[in-house]
C-alpha atoms as a PDB file:
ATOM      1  CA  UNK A   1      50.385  38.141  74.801  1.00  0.00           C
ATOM      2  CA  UNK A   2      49.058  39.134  71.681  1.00  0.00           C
ATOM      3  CA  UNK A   3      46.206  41.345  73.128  1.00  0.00           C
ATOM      4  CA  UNK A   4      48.886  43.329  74.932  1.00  0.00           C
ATOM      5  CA  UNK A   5      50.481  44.570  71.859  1.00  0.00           C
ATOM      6  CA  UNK A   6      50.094  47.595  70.169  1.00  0.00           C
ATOM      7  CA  UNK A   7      48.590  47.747  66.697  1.00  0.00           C
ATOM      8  CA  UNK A   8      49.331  50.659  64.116  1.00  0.00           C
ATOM      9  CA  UNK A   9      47.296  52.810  61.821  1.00  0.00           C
ATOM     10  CA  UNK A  10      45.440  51.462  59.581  1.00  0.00           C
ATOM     11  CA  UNK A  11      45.134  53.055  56.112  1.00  0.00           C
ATOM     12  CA  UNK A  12      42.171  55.142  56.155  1.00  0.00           C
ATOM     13  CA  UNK A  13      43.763  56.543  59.419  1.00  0.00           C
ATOM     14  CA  UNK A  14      46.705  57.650  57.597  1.00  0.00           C
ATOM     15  CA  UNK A  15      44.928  59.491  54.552  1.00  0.00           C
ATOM     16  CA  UNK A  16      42.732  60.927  57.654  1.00  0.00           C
ATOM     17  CA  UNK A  17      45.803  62.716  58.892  1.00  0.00           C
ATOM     18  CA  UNK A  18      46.847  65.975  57.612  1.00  0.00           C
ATOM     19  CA  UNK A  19      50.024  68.455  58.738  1.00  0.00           C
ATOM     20  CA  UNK A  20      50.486  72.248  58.106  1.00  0.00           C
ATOM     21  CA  UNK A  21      53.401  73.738  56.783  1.00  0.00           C
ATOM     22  CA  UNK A  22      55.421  76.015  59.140  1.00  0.00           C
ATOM     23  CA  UNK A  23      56.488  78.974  57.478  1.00  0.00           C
ATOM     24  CA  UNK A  24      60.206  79.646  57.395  1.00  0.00           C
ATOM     25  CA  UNK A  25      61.995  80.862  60.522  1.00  0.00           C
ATOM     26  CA  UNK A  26      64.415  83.640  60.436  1.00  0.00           C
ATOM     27  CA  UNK A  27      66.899  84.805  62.796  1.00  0.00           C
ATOM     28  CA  UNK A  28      68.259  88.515  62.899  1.00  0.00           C
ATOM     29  CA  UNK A  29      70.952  89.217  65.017  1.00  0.00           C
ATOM     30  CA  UNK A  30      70.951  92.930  65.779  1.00  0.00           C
ATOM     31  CA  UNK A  31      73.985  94.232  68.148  1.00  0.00           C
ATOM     32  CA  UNK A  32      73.566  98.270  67.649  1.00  0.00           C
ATOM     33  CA  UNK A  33      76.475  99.788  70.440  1.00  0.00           C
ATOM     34  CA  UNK A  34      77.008 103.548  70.558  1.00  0.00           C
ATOM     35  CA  UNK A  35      79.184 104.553  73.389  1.00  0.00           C
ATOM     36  CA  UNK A  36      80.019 108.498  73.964  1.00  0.00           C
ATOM     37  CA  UNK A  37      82.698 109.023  76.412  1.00  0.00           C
ATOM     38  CA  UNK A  38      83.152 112.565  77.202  1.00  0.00           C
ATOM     39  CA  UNK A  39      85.774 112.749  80.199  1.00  0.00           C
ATOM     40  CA  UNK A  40      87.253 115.610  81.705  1.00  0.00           C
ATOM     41  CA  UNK A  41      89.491 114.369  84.674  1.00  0.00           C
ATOM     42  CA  UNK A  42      91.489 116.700  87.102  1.00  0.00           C
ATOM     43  CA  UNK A  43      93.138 114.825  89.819  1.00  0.00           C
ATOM     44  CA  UNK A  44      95.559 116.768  92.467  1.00  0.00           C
ATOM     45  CA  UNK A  45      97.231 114.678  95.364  1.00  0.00           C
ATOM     46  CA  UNK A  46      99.665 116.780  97.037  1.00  0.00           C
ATOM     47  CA  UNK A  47     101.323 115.015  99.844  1.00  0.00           C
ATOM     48  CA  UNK A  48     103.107 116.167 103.227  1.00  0.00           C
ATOM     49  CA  UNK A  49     104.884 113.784 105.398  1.00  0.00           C
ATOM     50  CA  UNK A  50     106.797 114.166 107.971  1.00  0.00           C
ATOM     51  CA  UNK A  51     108.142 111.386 110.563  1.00  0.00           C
ATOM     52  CA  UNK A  52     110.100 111.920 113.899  1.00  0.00           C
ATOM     53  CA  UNK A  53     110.941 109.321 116.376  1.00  0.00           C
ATOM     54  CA  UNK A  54     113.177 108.130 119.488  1.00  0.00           C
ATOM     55  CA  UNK A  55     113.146 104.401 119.999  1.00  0.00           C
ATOM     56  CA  UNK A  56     115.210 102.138 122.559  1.00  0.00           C
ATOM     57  CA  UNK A  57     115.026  98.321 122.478  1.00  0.00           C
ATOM     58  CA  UNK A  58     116.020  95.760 124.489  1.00  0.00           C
ATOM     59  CA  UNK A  59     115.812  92.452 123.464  1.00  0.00           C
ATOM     60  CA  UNK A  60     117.405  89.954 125.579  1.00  0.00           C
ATOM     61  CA  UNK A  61     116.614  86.172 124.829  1.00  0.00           C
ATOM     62  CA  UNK A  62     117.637  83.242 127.173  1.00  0.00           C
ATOM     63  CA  UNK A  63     117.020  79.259 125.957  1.00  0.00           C
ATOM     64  CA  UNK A  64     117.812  76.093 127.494  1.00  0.00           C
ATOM     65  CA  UNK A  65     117.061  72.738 125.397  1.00  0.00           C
ATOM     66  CA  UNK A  66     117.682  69.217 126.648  1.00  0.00           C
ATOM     67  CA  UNK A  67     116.506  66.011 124.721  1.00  0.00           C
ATOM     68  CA  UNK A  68     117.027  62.307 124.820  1.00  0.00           C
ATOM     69  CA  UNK A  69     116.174  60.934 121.698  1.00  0.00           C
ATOM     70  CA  UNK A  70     116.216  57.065 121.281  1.00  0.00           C
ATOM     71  CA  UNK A  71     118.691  57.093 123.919  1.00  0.00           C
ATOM     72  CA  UNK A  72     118.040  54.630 126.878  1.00  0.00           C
ATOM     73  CA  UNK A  73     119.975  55.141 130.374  1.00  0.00           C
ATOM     74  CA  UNK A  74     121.235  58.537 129.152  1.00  0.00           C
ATOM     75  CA  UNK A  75     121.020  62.422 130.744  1.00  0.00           C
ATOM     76  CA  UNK A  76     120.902  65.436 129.092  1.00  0.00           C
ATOM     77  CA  UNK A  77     121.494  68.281 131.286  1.00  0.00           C
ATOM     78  CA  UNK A  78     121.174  72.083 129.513  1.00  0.00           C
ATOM     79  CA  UNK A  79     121.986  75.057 131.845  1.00  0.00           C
ATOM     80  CA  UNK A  80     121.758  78.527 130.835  1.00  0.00           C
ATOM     81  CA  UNK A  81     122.531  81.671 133.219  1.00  0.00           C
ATOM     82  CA  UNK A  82     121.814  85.148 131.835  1.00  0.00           C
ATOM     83  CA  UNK A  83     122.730  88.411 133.635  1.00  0.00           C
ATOM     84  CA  UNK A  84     122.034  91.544 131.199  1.00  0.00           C
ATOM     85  CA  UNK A  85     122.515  94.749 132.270  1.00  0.00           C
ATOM     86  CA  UNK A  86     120.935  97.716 129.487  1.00  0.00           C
ATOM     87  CA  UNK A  87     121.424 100.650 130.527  1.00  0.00           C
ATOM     88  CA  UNK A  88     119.782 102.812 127.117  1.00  0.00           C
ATOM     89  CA  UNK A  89     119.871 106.815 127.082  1.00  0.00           C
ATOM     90  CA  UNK A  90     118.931 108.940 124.464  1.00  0.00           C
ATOM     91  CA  UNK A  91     119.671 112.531 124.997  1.00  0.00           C
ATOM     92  CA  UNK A  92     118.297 114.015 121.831  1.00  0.00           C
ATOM     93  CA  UNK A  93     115.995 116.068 119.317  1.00  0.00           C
ATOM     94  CA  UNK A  94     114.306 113.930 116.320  1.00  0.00           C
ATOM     95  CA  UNK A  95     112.599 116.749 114.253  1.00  0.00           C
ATOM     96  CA  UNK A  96     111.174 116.055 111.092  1.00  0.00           C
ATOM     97  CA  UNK A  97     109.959 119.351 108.807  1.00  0.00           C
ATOM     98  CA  UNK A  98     108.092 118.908 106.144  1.00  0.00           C
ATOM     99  CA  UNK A  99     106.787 122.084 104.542  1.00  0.00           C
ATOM    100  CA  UNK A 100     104.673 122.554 101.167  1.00  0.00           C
ATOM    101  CA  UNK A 101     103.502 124.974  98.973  1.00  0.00           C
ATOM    102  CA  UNK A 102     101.169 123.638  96.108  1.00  0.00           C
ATOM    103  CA  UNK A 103      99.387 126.004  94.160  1.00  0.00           C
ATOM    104  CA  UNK A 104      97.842 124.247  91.623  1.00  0.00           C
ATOM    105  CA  UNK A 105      95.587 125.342  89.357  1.00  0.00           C
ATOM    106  CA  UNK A 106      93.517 122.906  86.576  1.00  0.00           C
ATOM    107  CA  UNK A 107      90.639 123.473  83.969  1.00  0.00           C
ATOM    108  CA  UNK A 108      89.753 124.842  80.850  1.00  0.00           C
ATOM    109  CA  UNK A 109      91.313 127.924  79.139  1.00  0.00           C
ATOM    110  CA  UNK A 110      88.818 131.210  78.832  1.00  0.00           C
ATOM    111  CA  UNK A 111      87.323 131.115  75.395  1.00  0.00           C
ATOM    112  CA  UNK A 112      88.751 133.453  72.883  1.00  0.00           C
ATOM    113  CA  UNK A 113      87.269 137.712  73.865  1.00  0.00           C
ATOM    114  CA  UNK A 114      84.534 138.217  71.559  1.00  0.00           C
ATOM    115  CA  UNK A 115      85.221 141.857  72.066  1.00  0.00           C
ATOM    116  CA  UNK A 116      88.420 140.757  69.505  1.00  0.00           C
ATOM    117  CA  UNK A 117      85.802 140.850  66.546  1.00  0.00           C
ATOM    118  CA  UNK A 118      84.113 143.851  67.501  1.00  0.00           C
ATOM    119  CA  UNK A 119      87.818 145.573  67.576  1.00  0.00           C
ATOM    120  CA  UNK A 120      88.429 145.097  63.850  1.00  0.00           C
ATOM    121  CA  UNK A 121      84.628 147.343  63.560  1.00  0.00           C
ATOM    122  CA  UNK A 122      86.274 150.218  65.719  1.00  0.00           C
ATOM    123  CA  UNK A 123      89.082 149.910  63.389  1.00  0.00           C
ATOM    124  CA  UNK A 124      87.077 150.437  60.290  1.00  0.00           C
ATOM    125  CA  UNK A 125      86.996 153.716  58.131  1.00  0.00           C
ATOM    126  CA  UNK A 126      84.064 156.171  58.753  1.00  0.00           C
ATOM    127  CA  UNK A 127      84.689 157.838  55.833  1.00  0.00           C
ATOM    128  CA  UNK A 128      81.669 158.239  53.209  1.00  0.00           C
ATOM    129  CA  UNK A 129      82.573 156.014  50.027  1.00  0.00           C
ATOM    130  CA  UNK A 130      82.881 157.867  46.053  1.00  0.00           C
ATOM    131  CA  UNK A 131      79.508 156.839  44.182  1.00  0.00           C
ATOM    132  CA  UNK A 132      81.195 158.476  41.102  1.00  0.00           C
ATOM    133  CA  UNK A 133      84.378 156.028  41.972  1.00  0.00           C
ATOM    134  CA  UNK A 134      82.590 152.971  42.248  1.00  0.00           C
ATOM    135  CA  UNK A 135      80.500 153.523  38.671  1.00  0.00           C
ATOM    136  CA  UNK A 136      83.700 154.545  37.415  1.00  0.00           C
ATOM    137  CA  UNK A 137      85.540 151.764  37.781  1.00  0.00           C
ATOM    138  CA  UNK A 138      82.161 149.563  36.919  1.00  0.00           C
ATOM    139  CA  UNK A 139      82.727 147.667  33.641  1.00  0.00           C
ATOM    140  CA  UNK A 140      80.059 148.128  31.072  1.00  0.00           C
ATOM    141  CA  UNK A 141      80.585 145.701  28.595  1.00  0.00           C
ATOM    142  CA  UNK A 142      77.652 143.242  28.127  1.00  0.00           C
ATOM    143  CA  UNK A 143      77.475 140.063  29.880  1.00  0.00           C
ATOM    144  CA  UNK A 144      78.984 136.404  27.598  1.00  0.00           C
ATOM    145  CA  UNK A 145      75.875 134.106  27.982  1.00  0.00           C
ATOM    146  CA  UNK A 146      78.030 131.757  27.166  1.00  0.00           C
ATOM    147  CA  UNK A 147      80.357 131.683  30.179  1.00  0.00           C
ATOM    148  CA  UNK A 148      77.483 131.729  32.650  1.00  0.00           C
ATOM    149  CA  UNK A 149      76.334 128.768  30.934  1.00  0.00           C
ATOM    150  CA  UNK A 150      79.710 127.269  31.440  1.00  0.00           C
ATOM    151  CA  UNK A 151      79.608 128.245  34.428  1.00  0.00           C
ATOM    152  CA  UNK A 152      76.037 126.727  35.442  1.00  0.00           C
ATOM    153  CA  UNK A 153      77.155 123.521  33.633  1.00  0.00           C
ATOM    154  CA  UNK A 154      80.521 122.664  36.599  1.00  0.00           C
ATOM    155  CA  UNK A 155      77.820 123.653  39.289  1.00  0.00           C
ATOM    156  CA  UNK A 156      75.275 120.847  37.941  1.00  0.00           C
ATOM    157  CA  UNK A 157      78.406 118.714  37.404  1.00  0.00           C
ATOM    158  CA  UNK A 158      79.356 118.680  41.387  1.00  0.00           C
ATOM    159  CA  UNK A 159      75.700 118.235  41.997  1.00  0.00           C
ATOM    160  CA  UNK A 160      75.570 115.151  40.133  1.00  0.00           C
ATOM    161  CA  UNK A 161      79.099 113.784  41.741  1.00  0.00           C
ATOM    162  CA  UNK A 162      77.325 114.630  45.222  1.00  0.00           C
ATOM    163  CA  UNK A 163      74.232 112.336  44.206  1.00  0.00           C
ATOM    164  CA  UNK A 164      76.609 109.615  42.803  1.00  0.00           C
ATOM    165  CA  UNK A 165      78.404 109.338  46.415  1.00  0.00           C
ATOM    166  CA  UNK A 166      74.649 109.116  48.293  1.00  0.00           C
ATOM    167  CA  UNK A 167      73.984 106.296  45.752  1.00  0.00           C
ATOM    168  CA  UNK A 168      76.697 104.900  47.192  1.00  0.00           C
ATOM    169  CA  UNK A 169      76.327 105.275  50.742  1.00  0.00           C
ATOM    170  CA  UNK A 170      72.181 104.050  50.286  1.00  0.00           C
ATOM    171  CA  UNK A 171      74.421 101.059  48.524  1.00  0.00           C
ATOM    172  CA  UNK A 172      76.180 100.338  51.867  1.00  0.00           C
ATOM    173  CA  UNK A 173      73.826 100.571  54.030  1.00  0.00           C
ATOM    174  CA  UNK A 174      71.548  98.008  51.808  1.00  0.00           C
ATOM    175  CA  UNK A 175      74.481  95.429  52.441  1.00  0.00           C
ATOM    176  CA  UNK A 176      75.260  96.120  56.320  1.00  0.00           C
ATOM    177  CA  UNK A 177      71.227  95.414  56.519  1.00  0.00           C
ATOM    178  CA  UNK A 178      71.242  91.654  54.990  1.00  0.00           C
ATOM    179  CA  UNK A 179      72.141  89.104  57.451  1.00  0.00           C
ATOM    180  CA  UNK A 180      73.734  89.990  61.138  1.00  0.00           C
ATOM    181  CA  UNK A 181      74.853  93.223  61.595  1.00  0.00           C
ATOM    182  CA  UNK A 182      77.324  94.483  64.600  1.00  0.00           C
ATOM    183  CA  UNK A 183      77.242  98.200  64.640  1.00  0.00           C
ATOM    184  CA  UNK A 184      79.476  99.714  67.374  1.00  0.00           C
ATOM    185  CA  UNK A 185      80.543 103.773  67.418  1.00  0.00           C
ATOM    186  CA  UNK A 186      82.483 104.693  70.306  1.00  0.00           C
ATOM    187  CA  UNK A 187      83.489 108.249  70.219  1.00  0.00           C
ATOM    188  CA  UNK A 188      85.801 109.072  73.382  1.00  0.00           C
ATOM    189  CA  UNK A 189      87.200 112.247  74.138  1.00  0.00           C
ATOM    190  CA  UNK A 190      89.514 112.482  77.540  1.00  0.00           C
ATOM    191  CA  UNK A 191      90.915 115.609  78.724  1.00  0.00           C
ATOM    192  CA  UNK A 192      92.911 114.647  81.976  1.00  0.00           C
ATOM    193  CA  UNK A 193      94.676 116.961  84.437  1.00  0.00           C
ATOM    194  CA  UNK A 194      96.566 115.010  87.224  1.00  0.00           C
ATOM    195  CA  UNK A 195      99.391 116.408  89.472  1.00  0.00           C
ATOM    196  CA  UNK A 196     101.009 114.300  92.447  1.00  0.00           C
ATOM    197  CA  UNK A 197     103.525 116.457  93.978  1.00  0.00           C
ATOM    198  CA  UNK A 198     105.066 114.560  97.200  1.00  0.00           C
ATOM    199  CA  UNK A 199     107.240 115.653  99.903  1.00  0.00           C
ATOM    200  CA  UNK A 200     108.610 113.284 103.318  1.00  0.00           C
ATOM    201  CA  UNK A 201     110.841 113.878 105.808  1.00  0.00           C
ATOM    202  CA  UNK A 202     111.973 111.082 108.301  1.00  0.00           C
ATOM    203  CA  UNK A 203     113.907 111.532 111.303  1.00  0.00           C
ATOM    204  CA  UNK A 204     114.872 109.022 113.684  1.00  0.00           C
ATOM    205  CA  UNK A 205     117.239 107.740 116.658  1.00  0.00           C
ATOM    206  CA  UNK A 206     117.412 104.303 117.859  1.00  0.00           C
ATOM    207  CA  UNK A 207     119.189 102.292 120.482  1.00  0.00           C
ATOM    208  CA  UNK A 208     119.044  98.478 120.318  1.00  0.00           C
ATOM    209  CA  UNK A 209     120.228  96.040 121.975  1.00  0.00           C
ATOM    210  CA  UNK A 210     119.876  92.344 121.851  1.00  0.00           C
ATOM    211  CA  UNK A 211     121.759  89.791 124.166  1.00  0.00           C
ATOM    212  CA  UNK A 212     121.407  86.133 123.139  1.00  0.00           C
ATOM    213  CA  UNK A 213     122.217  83.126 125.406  1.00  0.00           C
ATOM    214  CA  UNK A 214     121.386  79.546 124.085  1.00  0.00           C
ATOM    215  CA  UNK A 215     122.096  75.844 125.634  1.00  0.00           C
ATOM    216  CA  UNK A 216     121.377  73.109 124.015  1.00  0.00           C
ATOM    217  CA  UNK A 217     122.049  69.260 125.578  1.00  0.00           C
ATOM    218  CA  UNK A 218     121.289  66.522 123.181  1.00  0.00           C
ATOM    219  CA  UNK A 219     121.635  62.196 123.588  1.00  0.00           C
ATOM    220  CA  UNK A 220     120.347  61.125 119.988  1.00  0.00           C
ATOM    221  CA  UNK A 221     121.224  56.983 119.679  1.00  0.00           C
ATOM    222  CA  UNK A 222     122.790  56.651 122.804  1.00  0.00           C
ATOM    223  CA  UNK A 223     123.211  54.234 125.124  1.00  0.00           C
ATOM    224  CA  UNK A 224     123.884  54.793 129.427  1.00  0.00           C
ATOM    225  CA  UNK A 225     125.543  58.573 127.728  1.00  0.00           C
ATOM    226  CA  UNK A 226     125.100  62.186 129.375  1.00  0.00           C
ATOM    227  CA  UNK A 227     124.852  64.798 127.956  1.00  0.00           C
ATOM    228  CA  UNK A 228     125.480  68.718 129.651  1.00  0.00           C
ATOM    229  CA  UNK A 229     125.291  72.101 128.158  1.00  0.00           C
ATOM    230  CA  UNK A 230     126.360  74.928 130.457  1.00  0.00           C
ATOM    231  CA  UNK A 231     125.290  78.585 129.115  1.00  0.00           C
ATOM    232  CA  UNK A 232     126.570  81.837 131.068  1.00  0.00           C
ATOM    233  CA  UNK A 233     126.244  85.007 129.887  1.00  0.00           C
ATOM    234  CA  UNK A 234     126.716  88.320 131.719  1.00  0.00           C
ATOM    235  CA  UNK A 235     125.969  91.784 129.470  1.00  0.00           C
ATOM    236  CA  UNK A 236     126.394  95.259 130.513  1.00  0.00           C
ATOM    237  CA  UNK A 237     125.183  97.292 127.749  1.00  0.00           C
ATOM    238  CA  UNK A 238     125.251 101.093 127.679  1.00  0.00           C
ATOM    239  CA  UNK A 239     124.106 102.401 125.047  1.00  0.00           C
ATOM    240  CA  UNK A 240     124.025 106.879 124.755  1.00  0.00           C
ATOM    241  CA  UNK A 241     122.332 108.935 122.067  1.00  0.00           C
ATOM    242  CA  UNK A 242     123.360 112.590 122.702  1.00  0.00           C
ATOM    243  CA  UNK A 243     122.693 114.356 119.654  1.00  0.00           C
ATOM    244  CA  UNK A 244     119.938 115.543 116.913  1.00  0.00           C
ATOM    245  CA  UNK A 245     118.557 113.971 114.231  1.00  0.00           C
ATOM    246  CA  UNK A 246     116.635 116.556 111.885  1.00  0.00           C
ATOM    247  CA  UNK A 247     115.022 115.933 108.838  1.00  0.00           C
ATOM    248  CA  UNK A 248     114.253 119.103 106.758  1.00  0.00           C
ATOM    249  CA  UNK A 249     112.100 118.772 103.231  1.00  0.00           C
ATOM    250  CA  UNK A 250     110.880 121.959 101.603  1.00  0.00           C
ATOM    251  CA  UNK A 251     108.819 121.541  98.493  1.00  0.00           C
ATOM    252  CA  UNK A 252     107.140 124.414  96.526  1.00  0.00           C
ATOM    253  CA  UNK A 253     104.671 123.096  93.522  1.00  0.00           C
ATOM    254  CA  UNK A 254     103.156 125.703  91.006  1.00  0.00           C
ATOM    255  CA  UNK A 255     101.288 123.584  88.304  1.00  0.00           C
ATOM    256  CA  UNK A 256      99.057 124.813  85.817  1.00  0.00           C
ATOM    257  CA  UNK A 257      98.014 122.433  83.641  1.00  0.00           C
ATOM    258  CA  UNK A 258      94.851 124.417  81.327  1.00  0.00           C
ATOM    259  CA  UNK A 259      93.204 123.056  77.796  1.00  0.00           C
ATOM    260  CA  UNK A 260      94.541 124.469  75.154  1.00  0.00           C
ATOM    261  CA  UNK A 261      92.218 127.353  74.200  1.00  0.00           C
ATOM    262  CA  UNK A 262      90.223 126.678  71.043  1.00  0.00           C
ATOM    263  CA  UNK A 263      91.109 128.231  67.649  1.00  0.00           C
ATOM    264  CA  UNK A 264      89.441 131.574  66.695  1.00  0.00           C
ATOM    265  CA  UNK A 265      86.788 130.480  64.103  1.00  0.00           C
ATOM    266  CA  UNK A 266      87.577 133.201  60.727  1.00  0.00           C
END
């Protein structure tokens, strides 16, 4: 028994060992999404329909049922007699008219005539211009120095506000860069046309006709009982359609459905 179990290190196996450091694990979750959806849907469905029919049906049913149920010495007796006479005439026009006119028209409005600019240039005066005005009216008082300076000092000032706001965008961007960052941009832009115009006409004559004749004979619990059902049916059905049955749909679609032009730049 005791040269079956197992012995540990000693202790100049342990100071023999050595182990290594791993060096420290990081974990970046990057999720970058920059979806540009540019759509430009025109969808036209103009529908026609038109339906015309002449239908007869005859439909006669007949049904004899006869049951014993738990009954012992008993009859049941079911008789059914069916005479059906359909006479079914139709005489007559089913028209169905269905007529459309779709005119549809779908896209983007003509950009703005450049030949508009080059009008205001046909418009312009040809005539020569004074030299003697123009020095005339020319001021010749020396220039302040100090009211460029002034001047020069606001422009320096907006510079500097300009740098102060990239400080703080480089500032943002420094933060959105520690840690897990989920960037998603989705920019969609849908320009979507869509005209359905739908016309139907239905027209229709029908003769129907449905005789029924049931018998139904039944012992349920009985003892030495009978039990008779007896059905008789006689139909004479005439049935006459003498006539016209018109369905008339007009439908006239003009759609225009353009972008709105863009705005002149000045």
């Amino acid at each position: 028994m005791e040269a079956n179990q197992n012995t540990g290190l000693s202790a100049d196996e342990l100071e023999a060992e050595t182990a290594t450091a791993l060096p420290d694990k990081e974990v970046v979750s990057i999720l970058d999404l920059n979806a540009d959806l540019d759509l430009a849907i025109d969808a036209a469905a103009p529908i026609d329909l038109a339906v015309a029919a002449n239908a007869n049906v005859a439909a006669p049913i007949d049904a004899a049922v006869g049951a014993n149920v738990l009954s012992e010495g008993s009859t049941a007796q079911a008789l059914s007699d069916q005479g059906a006479l359909v006479n079914q005439d139709i005489n007559a026009d089913a028209t169905a008219d269905a007529a459309q006119d779709s005119t549809l028209e779908q896209g983007a409005a003509p950009e703005p005539d450049a030949a508009a600019g080059a009008g205001s240039l046909d418009q312009a005066s040809t005539e020569p211009l004074d030299p003697t005005g123009s020095l005339d009216q020319a001021s010749t008082e020396p220039l302040d120095p100090t009211g460029v300076a002034d001047g020069l000092g606001g422009v320096t000032d907006g510079v500097g506000g300009v740098t102060d706001d990239l400080g703080g965008a480089t500032e943002g961007v420094g933060s959105l860069a520690d840690g897990n960052l989920l960037n998603v941009n989705v920019d969609l832009d849908g320009d979507a046309n869509i005209a359905a115009p739908i016309n139907g006409a239905v027209a229709a004559n029908a003769n129907v006709a449905a005789p029924i004749d049931a018998a139904v004979a039944a012992n349920v619990g009985s003892v030495d009982s009978d039990a008779v059902a007896i059905s008789q049916q006689d139909a004479i059905i005439n049935q006459t359609i003498d006539g016209s049955a018109t369905a008339d749909s007009g439908q006239v679609s003009d759609i225009s459905q353009p972008d709105q032009p863009a705005a002149p730049t000045p």
